[in-house]
C-alpha atoms as a PDB file:
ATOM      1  CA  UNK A   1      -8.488  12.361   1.898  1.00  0.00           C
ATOM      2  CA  UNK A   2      -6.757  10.117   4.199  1.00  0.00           C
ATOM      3  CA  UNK A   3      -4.157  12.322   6.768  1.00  0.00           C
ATOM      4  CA  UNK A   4      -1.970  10.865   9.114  1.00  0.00           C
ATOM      5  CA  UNK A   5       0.326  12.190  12.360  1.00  0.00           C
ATOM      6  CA  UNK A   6       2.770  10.138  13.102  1.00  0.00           C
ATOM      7  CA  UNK A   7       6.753   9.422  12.406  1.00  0.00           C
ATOM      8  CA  UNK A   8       6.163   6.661  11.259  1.00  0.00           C
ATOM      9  CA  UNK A   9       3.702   4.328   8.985  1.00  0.00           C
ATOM     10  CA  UNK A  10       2.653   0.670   9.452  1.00  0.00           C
ATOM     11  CA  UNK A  11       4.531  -1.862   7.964  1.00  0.00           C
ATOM     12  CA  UNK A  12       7.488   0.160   7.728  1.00  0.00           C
ATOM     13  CA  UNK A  13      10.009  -2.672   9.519  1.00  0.00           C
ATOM     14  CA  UNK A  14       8.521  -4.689   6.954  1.00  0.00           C
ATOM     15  CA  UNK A  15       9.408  -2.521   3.804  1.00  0.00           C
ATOM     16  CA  UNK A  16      13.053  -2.168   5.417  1.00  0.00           C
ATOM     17  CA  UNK A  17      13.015  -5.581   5.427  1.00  0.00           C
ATOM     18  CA  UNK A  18      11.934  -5.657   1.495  1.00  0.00           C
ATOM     19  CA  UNK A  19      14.158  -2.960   0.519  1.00  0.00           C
ATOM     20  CA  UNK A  20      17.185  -4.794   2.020  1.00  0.00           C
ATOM     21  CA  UNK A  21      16.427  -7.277  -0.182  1.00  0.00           C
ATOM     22  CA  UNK A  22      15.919  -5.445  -3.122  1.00  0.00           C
ATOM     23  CA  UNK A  23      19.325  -3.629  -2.836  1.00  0.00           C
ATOM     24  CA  UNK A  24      20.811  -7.188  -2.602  1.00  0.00           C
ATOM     25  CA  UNK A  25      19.266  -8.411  -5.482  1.00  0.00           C
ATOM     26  CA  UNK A  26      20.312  -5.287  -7.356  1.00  0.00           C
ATOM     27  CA  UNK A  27      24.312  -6.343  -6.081  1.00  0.00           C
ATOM     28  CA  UNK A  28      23.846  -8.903  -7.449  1.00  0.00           C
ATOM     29  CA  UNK A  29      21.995  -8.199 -11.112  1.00  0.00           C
ATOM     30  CA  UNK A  30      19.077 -10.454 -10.241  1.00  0.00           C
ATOM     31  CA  UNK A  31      16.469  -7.385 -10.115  1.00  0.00           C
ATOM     32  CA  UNK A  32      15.660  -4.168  -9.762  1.00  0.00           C
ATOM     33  CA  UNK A  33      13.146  -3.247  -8.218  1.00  0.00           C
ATOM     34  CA  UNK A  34      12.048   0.878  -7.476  1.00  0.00           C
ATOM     35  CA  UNK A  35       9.716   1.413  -3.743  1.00  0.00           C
ATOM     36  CA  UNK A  36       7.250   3.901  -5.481  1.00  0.00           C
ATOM     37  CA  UNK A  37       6.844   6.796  -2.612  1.00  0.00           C
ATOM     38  CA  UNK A  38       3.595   7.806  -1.292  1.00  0.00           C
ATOM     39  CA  UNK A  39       2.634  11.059  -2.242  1.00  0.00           C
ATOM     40  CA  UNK A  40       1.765  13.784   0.660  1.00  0.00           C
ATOM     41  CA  UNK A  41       0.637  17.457   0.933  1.00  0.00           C
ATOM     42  CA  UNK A  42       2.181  18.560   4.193  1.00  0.00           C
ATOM     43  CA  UNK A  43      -0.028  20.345   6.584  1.00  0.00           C
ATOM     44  CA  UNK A  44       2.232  21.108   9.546  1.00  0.00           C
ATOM     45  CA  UNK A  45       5.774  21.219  10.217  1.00  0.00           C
ATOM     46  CA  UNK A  46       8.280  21.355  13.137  1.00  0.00           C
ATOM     47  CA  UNK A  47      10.028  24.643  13.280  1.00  0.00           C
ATOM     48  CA  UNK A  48      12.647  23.407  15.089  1.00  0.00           C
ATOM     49  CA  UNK A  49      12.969  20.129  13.190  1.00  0.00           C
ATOM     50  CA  UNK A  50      11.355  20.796   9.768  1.00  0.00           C
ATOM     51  CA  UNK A  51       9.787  17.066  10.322  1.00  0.00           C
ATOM     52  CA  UNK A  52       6.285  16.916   8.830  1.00  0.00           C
ATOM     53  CA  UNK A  53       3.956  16.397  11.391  1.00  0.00           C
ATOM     54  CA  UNK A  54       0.799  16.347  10.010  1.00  0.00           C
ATOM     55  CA  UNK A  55      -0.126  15.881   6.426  1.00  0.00           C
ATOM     56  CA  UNK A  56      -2.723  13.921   3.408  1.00  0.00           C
ATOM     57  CA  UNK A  57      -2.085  11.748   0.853  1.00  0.00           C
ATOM     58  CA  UNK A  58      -2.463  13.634  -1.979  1.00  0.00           C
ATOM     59  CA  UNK A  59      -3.758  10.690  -4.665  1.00  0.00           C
ATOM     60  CA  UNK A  60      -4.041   6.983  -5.127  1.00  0.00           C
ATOM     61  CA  UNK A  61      -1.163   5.153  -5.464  1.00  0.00           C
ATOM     62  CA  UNK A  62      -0.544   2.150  -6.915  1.00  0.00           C
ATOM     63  CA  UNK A  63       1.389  -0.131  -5.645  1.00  0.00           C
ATOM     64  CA  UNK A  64       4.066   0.065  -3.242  1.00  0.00           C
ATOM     65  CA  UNK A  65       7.194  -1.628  -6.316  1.00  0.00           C
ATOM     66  CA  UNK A  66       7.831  -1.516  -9.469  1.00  0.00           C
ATOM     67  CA  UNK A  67      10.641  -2.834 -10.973  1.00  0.00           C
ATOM     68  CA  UNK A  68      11.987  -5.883 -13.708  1.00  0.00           C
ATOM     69  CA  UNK A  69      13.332  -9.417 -12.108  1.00  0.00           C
ATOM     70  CA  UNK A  70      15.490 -10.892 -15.252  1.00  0.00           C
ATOM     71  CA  UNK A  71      13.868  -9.094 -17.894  1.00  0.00           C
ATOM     72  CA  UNK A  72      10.027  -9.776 -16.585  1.00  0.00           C
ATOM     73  CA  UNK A  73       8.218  -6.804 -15.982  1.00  0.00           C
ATOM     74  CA  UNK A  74       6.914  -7.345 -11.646  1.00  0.00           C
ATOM     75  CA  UNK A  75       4.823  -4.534  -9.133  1.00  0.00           C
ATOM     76  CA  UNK A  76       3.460  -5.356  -5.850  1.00  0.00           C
ATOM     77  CA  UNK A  77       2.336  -4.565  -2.922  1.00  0.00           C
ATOM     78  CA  UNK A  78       3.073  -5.350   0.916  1.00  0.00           C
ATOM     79  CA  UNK A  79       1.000  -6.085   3.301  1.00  0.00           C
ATOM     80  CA  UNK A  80       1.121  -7.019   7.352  1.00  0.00           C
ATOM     81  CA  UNK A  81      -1.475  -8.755   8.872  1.00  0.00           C
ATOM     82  CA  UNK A  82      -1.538  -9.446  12.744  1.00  0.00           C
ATOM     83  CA  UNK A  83      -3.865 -13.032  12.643  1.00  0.00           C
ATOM     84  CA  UNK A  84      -4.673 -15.440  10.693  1.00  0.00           C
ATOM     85  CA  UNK A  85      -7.453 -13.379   8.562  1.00  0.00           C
ATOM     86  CA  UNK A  86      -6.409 -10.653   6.181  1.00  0.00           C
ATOM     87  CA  UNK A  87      -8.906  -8.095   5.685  1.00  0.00           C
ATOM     88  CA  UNK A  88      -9.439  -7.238   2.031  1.00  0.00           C
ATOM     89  CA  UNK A  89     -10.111  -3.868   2.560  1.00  0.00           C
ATOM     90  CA  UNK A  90      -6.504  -3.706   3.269  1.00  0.00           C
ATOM     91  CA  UNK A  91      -6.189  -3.650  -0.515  1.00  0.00           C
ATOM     92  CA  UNK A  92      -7.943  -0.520  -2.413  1.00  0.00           C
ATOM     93  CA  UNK A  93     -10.055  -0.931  -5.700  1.00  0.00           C
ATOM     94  CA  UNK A  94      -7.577   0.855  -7.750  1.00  0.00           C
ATOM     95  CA  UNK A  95      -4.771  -1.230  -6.994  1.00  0.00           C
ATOM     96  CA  UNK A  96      -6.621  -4.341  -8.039  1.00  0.00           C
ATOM     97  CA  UNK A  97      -7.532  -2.641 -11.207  1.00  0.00           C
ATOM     98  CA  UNK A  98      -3.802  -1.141 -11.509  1.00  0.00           C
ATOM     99  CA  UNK A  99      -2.522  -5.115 -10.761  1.00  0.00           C
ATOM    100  CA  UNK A 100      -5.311  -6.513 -13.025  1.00  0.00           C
ATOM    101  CA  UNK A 101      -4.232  -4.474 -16.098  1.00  0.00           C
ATOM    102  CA  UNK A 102      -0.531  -4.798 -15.618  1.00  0.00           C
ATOM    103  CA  UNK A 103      -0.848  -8.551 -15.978  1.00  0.00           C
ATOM    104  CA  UNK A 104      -2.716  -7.887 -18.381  1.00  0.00           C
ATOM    105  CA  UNK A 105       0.099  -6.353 -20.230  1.00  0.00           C
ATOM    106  CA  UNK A 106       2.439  -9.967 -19.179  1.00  0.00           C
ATOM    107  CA  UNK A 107       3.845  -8.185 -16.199  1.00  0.00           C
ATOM    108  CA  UNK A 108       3.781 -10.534 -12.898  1.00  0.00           C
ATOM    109  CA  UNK A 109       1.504  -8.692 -10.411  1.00  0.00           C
ATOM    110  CA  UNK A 110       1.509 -10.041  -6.687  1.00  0.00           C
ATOM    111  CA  UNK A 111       1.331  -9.346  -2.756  1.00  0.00           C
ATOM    112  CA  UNK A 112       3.654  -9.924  -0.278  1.00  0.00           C
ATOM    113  CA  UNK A 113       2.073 -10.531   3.367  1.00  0.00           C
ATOM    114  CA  UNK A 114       4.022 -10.746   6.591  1.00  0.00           C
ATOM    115  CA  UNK A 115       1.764 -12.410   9.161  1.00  0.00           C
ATOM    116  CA  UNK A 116       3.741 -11.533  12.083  1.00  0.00           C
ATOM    117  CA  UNK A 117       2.256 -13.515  14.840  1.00  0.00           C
ATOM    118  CA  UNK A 118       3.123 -16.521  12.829  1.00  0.00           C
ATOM    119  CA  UNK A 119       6.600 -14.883  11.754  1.00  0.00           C
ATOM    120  CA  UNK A 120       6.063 -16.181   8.124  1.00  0.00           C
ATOM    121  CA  UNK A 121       5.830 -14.633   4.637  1.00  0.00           C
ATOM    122  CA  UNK A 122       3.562 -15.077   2.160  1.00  0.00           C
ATOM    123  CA  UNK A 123       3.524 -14.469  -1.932  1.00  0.00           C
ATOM    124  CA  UNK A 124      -0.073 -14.064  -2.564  1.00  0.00           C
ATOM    125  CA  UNK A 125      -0.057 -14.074  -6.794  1.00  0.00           C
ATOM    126  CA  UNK A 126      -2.410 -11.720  -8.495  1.00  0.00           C
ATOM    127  CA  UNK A 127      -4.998 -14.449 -10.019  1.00  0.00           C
ATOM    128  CA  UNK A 128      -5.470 -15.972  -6.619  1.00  0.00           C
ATOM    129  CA  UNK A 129      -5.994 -12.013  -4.833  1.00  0.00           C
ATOM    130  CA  UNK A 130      -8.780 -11.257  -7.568  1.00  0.00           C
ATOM    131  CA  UNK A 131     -10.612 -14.940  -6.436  1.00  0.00           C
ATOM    132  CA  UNK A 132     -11.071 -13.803  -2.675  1.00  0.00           C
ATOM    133  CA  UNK A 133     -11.542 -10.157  -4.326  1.00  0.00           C
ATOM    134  CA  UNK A 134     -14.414 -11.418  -6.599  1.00  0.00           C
ATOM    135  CA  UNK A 135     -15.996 -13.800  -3.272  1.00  0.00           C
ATOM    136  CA  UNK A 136     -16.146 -10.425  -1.660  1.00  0.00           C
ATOM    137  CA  UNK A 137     -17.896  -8.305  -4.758  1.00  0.00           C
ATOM    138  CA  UNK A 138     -20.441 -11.046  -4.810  1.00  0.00           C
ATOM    139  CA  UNK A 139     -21.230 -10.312  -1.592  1.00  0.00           C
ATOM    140  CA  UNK A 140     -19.024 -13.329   0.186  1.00  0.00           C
ATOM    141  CA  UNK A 141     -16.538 -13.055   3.014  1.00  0.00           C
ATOM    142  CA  UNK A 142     -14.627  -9.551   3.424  1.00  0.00           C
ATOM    143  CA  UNK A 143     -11.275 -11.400   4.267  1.00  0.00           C
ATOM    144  CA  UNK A 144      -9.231 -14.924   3.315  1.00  0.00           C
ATOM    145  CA  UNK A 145      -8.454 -16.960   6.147  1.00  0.00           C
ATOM    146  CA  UNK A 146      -4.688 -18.471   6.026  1.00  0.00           C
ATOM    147  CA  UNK A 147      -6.200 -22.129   5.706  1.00  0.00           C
ATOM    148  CA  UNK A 148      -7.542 -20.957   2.401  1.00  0.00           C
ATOM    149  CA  UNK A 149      -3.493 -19.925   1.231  1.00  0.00           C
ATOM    150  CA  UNK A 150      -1.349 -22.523  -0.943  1.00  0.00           C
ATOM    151  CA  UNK A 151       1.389 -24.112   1.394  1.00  0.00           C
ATOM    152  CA  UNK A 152       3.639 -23.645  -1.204  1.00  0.00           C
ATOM    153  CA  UNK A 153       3.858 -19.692  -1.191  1.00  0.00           C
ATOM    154  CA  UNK A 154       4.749 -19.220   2.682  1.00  0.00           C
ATOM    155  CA  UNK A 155       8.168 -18.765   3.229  1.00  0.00           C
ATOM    156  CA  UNK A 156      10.592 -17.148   5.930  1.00  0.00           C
ATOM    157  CA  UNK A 157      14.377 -15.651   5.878  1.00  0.00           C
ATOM    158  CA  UNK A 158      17.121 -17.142   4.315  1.00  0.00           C
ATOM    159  CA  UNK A 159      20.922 -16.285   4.864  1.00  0.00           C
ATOM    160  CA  UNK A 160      21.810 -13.056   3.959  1.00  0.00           C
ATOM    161  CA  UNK A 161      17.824 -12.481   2.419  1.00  0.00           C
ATOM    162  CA  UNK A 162      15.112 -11.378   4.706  1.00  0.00           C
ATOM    163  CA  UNK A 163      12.310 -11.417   2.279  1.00  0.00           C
ATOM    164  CA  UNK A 164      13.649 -14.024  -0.589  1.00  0.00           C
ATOM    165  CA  UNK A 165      10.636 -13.317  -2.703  1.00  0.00           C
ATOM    166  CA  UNK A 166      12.399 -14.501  -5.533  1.00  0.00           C
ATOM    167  CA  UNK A 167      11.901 -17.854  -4.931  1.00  0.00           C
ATOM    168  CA  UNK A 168       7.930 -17.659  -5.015  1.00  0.00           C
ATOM    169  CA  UNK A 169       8.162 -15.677  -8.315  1.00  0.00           C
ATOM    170  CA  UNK A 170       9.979 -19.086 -10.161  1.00  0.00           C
ATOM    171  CA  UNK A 171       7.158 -20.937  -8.258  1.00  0.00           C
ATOM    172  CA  UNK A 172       4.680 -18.785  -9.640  1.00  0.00           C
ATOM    173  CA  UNK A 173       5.727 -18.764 -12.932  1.00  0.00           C
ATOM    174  CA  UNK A 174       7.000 -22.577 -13.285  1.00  0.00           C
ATOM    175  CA  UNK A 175       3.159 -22.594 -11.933  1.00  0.00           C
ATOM    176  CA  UNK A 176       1.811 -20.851 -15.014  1.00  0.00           C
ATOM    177  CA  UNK A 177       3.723 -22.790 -17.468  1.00  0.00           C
ATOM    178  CA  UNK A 178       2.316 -25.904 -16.273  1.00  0.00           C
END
């Protein structure tokens, strides 16, 4: 049982920043995509405020979207990372396994990283996630360093988009046609 007590969570600018996005893409019948919510048990509550204050998570989730982008089936997750290294116990066991099977079932499963000393984005697809996540089961590194990343899925703002995922989604998929 993880608890928390705070007003806010980590990575929060960063999910504004995604759910900006996502509302634009909506506009403009590109995608829709649904933030799943994390589910708490309050513990304590401001009288004066009726703020939570202190409470647990009351399950897993699974991943932080869900949602279609032109009719193909897409959840993932978002991360921020503060160097160069991403820890993989940033991602839990049951969202690999929730990922894994929803590819499985053709749906496009993927993270989204913001390394924000470097101010740059990342699309991390799902089949190259489970090779640092199988490295680490056989007892290899605990982390992917951003030398071992494909140039190709970093990318930053564009007008009027602050997390134009899009983009590495046609990658990704012109990428599994190929």
């Amino acid at each position: 049982m993880s608890t928390f007590k705070s007003r806010g969570l980590r990575g929060s600018t960063f999910e504004d920043f995604i759910n900006k996005t996502n509302e634009i893409y909506e506009e403009n019948k590109l995608a829709l995509i649904q933030k799943i919510p994390t589910p708490i048990t309050p513990i304590d509550m401001d009288p004066k405020t009726r703020h939570i204050t202190l409470a647990y998570f009351d399950q897993k989730s699974t991943v932080d979207y869900v949602g279609a982008i032109q009719g193909i089936p897409v959840c993932f997750d978002a991360k921020e990372c503060t160097k160069d290294t991403f820890p993989l116990q940033n991602i839990h066991p049951h969202q690999i396994d929730f990922m894994g099977k929803f590819e499985e079932q053709d749906g496009l499963a993927f993270i989204l990283i913001f390394f924000t000393e470097r101010d740059t984005y990342y699309y991390l697809p799902y089949k190259d996630l489970k090779v640092f996540w199988d490295r680490m089961e056989e007892g290899g590194r605990k982390s992917f360093r951003i030398e071992e990343l494909d140039e190709k899925y970093f990318f930053g703002p564009k007008t009027n988009l602050l997390v134009p995922y899009l983009d590495m989604i046609n990658l990704d998929l012109n990428s599994r046609r190929a």
